[in-house]
N, C-alpha and C. Protein backbone atom coordinates (compact mmCIF):
# COMPACT_ATOMS: atom_id res chain seq x y z
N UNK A 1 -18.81 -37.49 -8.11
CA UNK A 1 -18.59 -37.42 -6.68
C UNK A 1 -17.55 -36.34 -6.39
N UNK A 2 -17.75 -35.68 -5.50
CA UNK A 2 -17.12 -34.11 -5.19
C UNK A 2 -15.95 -34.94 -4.09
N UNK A 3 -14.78 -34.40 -4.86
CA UNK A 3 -13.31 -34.86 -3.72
C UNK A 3 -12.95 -34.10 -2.84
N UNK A 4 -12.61 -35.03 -0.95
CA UNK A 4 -12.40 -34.15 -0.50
C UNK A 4 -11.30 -33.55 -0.59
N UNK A 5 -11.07 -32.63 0.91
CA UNK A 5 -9.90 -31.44 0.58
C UNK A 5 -8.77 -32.58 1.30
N UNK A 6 -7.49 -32.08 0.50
CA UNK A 6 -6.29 -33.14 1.16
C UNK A 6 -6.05 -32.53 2.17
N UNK A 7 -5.29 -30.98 1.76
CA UNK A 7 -4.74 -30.43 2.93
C UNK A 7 -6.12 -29.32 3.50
N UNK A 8 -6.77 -29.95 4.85
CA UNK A 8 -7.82 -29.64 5.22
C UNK A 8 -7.87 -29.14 6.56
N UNK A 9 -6.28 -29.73 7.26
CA UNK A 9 -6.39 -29.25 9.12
C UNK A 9 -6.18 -27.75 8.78
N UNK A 10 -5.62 -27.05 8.37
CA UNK A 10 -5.43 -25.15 8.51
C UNK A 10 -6.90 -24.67 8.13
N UNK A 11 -7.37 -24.82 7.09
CA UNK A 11 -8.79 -24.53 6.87
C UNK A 11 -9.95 -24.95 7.92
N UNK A 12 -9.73 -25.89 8.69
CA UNK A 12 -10.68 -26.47 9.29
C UNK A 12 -10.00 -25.67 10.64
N UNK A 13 -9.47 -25.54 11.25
CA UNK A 13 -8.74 -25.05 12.32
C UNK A 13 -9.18 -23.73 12.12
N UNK A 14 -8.95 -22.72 11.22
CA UNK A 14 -9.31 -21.45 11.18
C UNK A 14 -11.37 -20.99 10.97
N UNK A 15 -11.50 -22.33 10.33
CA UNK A 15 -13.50 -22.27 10.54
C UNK A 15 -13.74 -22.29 11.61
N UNK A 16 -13.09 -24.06 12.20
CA UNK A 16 -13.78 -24.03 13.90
C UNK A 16 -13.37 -23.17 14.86
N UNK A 17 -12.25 -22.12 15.10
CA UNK A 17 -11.89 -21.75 15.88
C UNK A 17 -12.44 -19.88 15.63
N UNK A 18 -12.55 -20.04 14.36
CA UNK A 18 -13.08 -18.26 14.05
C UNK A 18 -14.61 -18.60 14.66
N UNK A 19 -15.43 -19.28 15.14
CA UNK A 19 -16.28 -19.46 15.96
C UNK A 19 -16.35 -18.83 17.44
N UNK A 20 -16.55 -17.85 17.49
CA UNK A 20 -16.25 -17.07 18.92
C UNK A 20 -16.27 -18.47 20.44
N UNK A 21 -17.36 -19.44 20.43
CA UNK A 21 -17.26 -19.89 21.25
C UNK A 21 -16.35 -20.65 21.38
N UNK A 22 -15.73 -21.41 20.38
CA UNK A 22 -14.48 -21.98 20.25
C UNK A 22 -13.23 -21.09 20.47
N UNK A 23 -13.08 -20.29 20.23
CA UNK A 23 -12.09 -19.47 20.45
C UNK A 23 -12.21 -19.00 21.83
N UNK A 24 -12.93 -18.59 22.48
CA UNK A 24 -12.93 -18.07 23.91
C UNK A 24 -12.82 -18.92 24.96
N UNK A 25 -12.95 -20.69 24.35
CA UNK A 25 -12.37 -22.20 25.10
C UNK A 25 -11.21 -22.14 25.45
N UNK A 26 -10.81 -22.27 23.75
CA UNK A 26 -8.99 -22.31 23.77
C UNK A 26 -8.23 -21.06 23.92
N UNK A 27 -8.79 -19.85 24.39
CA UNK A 27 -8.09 -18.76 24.76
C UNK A 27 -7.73 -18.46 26.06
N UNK A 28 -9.35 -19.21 26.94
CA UNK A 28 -9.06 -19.18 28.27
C UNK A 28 -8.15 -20.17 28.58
N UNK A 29 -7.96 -21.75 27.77
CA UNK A 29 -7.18 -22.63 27.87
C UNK A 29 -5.72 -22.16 28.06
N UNK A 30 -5.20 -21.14 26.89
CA UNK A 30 -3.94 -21.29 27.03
C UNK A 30 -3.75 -19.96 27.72
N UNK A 31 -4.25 -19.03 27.87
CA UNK A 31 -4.04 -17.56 28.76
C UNK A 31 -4.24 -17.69 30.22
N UNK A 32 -5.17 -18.60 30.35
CA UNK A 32 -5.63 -18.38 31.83
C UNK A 32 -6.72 -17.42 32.69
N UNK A 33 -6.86 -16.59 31.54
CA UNK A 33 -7.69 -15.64 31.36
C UNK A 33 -8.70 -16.18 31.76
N UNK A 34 -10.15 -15.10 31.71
CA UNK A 34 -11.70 -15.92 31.90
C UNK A 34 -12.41 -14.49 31.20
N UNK A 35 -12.50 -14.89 30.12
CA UNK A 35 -13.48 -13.99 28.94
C UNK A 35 -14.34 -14.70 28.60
N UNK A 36 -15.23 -13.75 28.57
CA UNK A 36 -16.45 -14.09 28.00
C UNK A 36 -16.39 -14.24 26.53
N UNK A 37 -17.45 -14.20 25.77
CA UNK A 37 -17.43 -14.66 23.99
C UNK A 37 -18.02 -12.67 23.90
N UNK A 38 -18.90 -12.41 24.46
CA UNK A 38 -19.40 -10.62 24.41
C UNK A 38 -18.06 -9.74 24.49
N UNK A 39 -17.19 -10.29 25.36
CA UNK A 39 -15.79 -9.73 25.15
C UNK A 39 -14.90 -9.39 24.09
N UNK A 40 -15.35 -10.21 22.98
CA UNK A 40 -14.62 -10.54 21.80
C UNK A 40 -14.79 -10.01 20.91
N UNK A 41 -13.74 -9.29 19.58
CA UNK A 41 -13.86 -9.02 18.44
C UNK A 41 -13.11 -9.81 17.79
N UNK A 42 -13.59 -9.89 16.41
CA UNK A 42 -12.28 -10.76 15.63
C UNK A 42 -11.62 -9.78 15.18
N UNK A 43 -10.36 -9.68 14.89
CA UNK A 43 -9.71 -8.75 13.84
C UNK A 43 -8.46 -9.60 13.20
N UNK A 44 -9.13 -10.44 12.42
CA UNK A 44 -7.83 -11.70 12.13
C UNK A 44 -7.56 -10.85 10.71
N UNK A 45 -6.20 -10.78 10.61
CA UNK A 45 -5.51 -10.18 9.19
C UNK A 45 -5.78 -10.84 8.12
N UNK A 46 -6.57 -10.12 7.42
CA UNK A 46 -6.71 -10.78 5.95
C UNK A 46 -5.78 -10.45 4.77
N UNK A 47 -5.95 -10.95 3.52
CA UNK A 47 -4.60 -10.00 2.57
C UNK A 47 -4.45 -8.73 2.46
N UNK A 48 -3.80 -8.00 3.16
CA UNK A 48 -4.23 -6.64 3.03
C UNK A 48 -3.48 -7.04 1.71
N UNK A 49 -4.02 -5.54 1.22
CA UNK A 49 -3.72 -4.70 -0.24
C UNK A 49 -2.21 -4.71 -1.07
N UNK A 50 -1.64 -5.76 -1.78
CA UNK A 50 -0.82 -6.40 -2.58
C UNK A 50 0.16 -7.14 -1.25
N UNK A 51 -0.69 -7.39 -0.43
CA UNK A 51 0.13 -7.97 0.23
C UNK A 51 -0.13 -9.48 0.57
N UNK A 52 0.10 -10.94 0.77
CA UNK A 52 0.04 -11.89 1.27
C UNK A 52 -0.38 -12.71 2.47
N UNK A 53 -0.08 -11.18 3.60
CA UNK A 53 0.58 -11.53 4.65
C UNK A 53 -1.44 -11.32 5.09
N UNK A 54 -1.43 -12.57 6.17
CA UNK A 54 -2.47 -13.01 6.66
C UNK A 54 -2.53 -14.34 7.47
N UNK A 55 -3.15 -14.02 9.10
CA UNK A 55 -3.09 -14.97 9.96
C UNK A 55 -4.47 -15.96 10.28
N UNK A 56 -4.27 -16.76 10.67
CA UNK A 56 -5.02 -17.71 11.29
C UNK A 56 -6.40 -17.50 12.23
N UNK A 57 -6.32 -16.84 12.74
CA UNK A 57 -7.48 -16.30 13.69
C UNK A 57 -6.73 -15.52 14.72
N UNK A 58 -7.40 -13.75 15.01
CA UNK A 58 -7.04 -13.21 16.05
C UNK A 58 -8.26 -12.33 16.59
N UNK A 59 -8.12 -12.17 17.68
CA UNK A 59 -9.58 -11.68 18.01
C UNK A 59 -9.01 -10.65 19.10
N UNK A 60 -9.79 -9.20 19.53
CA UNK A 60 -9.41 -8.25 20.49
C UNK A 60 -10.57 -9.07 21.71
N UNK A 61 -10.09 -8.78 23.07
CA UNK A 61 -10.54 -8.49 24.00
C UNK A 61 -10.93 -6.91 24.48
N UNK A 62 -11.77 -6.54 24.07
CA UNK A 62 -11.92 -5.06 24.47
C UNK A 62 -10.68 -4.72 23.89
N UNK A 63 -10.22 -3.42 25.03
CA UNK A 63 -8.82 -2.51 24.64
C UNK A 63 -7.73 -3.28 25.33
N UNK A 64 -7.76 -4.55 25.58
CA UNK A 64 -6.87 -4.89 26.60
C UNK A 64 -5.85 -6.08 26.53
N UNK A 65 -6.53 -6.43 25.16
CA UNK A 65 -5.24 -7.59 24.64
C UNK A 65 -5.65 -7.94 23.31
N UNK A 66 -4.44 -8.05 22.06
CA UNK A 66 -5.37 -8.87 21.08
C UNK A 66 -4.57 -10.44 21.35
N UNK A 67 -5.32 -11.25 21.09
CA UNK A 67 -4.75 -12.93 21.15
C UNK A 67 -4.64 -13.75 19.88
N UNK A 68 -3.33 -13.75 19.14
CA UNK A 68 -3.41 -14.21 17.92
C UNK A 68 -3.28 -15.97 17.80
N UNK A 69 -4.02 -16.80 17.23
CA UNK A 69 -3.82 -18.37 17.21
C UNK A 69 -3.07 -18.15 15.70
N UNK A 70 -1.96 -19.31 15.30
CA UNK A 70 -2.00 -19.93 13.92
C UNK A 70 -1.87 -21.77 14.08
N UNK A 71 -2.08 -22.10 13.34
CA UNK A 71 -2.23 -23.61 12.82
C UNK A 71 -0.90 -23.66 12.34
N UNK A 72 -0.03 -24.78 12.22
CA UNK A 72 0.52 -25.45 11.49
C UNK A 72 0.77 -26.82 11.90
N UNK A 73 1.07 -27.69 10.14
CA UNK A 73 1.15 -29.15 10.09
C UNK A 73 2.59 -29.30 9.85
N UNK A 74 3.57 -28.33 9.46
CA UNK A 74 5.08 -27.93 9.37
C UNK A 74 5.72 -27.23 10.26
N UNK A 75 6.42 -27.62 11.10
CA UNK A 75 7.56 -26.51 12.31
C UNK A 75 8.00 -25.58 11.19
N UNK A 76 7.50 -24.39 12.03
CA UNK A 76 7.78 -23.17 11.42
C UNK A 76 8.39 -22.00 12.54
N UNK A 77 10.00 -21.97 12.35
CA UNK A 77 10.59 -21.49 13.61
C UNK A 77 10.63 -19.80 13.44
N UNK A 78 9.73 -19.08 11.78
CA UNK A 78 9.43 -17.78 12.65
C UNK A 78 8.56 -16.95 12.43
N UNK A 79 7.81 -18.12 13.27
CA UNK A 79 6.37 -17.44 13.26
C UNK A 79 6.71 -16.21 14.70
N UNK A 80 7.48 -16.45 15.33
CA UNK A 80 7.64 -14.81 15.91
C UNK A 80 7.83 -13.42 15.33
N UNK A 81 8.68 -13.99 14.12
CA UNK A 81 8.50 -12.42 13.23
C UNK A 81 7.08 -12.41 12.61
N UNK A 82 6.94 -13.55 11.89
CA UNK A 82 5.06 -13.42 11.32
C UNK A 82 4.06 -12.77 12.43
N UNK A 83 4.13 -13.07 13.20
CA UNK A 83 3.57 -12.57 14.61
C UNK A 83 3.76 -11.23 14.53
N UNK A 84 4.80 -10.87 14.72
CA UNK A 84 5.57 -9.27 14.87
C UNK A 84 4.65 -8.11 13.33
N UNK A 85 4.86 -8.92 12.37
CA UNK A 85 4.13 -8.61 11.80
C UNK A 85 2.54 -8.32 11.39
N UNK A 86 1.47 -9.72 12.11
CA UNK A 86 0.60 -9.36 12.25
C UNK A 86 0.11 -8.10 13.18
N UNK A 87 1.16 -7.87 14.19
CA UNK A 87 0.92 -7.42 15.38
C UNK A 87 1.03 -5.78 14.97
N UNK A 88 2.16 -5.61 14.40
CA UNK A 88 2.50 -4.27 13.45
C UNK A 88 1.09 -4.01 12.92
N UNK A 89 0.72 -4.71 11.88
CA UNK A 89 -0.65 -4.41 10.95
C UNK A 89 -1.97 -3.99 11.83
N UNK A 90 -2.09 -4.47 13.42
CA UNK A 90 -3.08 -4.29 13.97
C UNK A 90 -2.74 -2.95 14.88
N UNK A 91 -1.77 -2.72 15.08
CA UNK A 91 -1.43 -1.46 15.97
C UNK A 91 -1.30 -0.19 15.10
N UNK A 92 -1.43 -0.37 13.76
CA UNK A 92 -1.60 0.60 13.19
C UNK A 92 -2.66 1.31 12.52
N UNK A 93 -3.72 -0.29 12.21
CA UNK A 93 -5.12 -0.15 11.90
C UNK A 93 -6.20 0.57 13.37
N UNK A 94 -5.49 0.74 14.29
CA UNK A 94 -6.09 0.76 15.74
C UNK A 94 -5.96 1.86 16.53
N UNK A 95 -4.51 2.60 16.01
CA UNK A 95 -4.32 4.08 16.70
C UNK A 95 -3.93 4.87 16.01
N UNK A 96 -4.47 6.14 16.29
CA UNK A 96 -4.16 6.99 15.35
C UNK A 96 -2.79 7.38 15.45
N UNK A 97 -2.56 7.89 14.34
CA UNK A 97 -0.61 7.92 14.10
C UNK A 97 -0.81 9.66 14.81
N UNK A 98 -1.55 10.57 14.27
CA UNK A 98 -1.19 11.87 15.02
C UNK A 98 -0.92 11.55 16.73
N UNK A 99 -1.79 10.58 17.17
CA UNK A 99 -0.93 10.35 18.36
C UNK A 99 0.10 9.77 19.18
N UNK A 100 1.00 9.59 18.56
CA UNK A 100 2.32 9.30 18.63
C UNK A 100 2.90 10.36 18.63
N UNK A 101 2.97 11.16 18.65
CA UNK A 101 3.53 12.59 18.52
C UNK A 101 3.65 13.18 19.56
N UNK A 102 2.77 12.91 20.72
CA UNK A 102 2.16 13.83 21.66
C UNK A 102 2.81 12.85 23.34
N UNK A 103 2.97 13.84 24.10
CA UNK A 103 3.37 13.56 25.24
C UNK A 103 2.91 11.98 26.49
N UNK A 104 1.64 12.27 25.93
CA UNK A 104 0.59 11.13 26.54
C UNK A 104 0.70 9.84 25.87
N UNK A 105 0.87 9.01 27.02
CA UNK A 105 1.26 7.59 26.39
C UNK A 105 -0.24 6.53 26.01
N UNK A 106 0.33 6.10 24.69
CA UNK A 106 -0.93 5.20 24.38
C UNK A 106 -1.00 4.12 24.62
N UNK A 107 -2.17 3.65 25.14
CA UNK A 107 -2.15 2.20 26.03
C UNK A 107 -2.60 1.64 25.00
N UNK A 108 -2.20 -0.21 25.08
CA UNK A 108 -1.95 -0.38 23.87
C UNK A 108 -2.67 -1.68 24.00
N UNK A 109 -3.64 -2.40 23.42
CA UNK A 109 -3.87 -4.08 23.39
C UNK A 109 -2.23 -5.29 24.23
N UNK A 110 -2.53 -5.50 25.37
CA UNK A 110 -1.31 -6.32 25.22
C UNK A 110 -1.24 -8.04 24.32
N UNK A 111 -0.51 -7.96 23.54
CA UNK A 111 -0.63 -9.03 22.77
C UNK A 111 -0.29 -10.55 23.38
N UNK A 112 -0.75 -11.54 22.77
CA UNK A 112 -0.64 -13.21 23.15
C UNK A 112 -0.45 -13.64 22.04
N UNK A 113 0.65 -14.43 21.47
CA UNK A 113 0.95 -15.72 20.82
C UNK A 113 0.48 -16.95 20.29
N UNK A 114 -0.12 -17.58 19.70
CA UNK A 114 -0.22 -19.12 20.01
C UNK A 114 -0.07 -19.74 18.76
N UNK A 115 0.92 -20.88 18.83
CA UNK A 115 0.66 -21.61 17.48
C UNK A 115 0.11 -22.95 18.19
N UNK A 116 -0.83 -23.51 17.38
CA UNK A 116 -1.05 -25.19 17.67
C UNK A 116 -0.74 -26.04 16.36
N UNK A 117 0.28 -26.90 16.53
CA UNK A 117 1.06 -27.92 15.92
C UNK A 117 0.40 -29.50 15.71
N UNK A 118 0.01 -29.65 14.34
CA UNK A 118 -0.05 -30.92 14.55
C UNK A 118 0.49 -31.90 13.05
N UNK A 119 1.62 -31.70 13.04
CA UNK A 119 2.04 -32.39 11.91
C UNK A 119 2.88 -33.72 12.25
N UNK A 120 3.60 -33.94 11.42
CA UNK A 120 4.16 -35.35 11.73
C UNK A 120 5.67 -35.69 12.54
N UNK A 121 6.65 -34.39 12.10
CA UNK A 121 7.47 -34.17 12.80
C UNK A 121 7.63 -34.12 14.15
N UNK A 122 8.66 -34.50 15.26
CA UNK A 122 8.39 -34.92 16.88
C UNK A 122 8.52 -33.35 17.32
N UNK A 123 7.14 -32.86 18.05
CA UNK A 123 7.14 -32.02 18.93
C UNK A 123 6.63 -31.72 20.29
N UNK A 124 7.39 -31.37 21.10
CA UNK A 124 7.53 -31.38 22.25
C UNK A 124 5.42 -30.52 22.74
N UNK A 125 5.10 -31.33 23.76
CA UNK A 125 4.14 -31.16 24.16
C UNK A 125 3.74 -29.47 24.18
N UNK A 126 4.45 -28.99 24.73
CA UNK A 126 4.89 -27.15 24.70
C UNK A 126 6.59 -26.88 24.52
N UNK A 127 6.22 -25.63 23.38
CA UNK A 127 7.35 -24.83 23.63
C UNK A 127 7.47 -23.30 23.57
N UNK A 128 8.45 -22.90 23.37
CA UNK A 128 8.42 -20.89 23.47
C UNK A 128 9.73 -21.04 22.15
N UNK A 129 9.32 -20.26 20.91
CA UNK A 129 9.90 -19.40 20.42
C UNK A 129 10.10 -18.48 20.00
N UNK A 130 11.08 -17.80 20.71
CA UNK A 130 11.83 -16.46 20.64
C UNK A 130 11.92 -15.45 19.41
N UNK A 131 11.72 -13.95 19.13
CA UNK A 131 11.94 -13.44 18.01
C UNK A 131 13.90 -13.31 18.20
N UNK A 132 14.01 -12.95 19.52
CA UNK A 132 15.58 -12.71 19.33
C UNK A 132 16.37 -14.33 19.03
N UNK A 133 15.88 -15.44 18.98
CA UNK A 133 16.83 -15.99 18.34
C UNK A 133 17.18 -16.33 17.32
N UNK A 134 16.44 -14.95 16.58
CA UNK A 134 16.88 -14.88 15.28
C UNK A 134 17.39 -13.80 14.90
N UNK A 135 18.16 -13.04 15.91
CA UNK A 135 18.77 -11.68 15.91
C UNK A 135 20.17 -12.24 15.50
N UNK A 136 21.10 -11.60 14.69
CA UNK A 136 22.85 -11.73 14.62
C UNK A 136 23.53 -11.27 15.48
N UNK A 137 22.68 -10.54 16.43
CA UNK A 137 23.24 -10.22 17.98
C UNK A 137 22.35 -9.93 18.45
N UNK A 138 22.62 -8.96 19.82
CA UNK A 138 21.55 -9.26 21.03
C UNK A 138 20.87 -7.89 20.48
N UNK A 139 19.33 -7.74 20.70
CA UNK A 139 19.25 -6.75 20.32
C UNK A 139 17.74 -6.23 21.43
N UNK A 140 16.54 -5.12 21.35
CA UNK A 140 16.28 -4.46 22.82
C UNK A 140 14.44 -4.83 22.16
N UNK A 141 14.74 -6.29 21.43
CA UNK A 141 12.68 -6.17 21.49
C UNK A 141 12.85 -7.73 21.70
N UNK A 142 11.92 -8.63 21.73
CA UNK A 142 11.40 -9.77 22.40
C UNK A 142 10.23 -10.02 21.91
N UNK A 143 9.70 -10.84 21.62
CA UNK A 143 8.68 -11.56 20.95
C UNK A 143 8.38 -13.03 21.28
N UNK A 144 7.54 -13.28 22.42
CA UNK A 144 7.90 -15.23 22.12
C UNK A 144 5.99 -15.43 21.92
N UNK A 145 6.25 -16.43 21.37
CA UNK A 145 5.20 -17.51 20.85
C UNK A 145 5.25 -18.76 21.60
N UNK A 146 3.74 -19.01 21.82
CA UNK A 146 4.10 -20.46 22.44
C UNK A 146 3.60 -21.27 21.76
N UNK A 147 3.88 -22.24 21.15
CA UNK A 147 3.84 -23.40 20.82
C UNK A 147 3.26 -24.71 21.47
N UNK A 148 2.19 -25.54 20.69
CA UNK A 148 1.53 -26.44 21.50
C UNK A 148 1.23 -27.91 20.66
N UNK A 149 1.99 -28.72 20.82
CA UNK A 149 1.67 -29.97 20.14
C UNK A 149 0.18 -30.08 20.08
N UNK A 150 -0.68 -30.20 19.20
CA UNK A 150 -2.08 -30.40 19.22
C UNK A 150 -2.43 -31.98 18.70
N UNK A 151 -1.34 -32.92 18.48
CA UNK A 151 -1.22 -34.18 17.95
C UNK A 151 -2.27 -35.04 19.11
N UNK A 152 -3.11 -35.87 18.65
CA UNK A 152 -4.46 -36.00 19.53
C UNK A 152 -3.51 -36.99 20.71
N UNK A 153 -3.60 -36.47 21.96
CA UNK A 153 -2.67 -37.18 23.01
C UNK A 153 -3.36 -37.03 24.51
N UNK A 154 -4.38 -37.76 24.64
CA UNK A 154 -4.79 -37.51 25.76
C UNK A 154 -4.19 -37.12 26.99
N UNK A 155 -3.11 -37.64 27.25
CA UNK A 155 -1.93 -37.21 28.57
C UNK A 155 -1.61 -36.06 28.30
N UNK A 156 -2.00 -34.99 26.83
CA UNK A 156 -1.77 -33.69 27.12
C UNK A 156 -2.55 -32.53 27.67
N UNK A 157 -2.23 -31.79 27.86
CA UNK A 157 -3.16 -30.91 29.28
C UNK A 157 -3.85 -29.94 28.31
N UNK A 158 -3.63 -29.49 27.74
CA UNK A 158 -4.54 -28.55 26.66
C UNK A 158 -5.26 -29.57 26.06
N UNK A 159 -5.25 -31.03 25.10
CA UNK A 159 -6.22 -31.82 24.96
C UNK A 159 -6.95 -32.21 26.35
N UNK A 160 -6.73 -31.84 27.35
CA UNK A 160 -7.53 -32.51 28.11
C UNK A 160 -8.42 -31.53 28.95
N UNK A 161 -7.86 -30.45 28.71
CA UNK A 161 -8.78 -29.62 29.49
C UNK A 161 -9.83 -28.49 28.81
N UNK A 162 -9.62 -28.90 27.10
CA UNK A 162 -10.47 -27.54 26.50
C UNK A 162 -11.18 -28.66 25.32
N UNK A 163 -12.04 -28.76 25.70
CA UNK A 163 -13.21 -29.36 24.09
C UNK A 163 -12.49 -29.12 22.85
N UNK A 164 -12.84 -27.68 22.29
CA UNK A 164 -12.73 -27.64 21.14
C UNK A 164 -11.59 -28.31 20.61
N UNK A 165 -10.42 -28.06 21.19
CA UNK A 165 -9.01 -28.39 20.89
C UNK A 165 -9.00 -30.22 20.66
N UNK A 166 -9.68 -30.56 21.79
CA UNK A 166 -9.86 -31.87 21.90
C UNK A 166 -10.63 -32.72 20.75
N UNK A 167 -11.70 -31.82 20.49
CA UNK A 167 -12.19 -32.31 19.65
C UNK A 167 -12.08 -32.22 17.72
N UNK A 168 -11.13 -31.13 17.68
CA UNK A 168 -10.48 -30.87 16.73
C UNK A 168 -9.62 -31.89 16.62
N UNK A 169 -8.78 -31.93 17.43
CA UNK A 169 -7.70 -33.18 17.05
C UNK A 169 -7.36 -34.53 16.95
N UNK A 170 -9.36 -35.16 17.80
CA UNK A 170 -9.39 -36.16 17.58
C UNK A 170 -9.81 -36.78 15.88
N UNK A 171 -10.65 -35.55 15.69
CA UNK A 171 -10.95 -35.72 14.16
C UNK A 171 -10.01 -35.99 13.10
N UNK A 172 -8.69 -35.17 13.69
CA UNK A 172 -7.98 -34.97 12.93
C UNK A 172 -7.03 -36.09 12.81
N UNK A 173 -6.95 -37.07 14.17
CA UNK A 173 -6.38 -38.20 14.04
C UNK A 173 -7.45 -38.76 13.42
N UNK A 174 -8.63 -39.26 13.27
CA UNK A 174 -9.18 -40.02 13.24
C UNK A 174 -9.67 -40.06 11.25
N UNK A 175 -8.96 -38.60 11.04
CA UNK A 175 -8.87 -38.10 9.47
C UNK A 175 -8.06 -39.11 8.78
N UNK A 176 -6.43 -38.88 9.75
CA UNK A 176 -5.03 -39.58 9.22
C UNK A 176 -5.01 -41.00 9.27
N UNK A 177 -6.24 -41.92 10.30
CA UNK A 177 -5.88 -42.87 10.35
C UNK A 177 -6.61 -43.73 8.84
N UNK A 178 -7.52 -42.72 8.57
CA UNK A 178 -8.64 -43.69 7.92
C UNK A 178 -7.74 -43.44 6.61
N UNK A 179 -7.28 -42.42 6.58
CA UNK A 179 -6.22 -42.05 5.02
C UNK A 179 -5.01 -43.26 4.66
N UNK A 180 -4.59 -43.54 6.37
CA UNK A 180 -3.26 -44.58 6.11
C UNK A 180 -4.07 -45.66 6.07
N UNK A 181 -5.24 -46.10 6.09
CA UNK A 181 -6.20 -47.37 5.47
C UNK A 181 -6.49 -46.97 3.97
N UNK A 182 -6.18 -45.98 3.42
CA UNK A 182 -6.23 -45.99 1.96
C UNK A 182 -7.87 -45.38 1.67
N UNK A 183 -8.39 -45.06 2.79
CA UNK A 183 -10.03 -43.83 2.27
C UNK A 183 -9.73 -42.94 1.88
């Protein structure tokens, strides 16, 4: 008999949501936006070349924004620099460097944030964290991430107003409960 996977919400989070239609749910969910799925590219960071560094699902809207999601089951306070970093890797795969040089300004994808949280630790329904509060002083860039309890809670407004999310996390309770019965 083939065992399942223990740690299974990040893997399962990055299948169902690298699904364009799932992703263009919970994008309009938390942006406000109204994109279509024809709108969409993925360009989610994979390992680049001796490197590690690789996100969760990110997808372009045309030239006009990329929107990065990550998963976690652990508070992870900096995923704004991870962010900063994915964000680096895509602005460079995307414009050419001879033009930086030149007088004419390059318009650029404006970027979006999102982590969805569902581990065991108490987290606040929404939050925003900051890249500068992890500066040793004040310093002239900004980065925030928003943060979203995804812990299955019907009184929350992103479970209640986007399927996929909803239905991701009921599974996902409904994973933990059958586990603390010993399945």
């Amino acid at each position: 008999m083939e065992q399942a996977k223990k740690i299974y919400r990040d893997s399962l989070f990055r299948d169902y949501f690298r699904d364009t239609k799932n992703f263009v749910q919970l994008c309009n969910a938390v942006t406000g936006l109204d994109l279509k799925a024809e709108q969409l590219s993925e360009n989610t960071v994979e390992d680049i070349l001796f490197s590690n560094l690789r996100n969760d699902v990110s997808f372009s809207a045309g030239e006009n924004c990329f929107v990065f999601f990550e998963h976690q089951s652990t508070r992870n306070f900096n995923m704004p620099l991870r962010m900063l970093f994915y964000l680096s890797l895509l602005y460079r795969g995307s414009v050419n460097e001879e033009l930086i040089y030149r007088t004419k300004i390059i318009k650029l994808p404006a970027p979006k944030f999102f982590v969805f949280y569902n581990g065991k630790e108490p987290c606040p329904e929404e939050s925003v964290l900051k890249l500068s509060d992890a500066f040793s002083m004040a310093g002239d860039i900004e980065l925030t991430v928003t943060v979203y309890n995804i812990n299955f809670n019907e009184k929350f407004r992103l479970i209640r107003e986007c399927r996929p999310i909803h239905d991701y996390s009921c599974f996902v309770d409904r994973v933990e409960m059958n586990r603390a019965k010993g399945m």
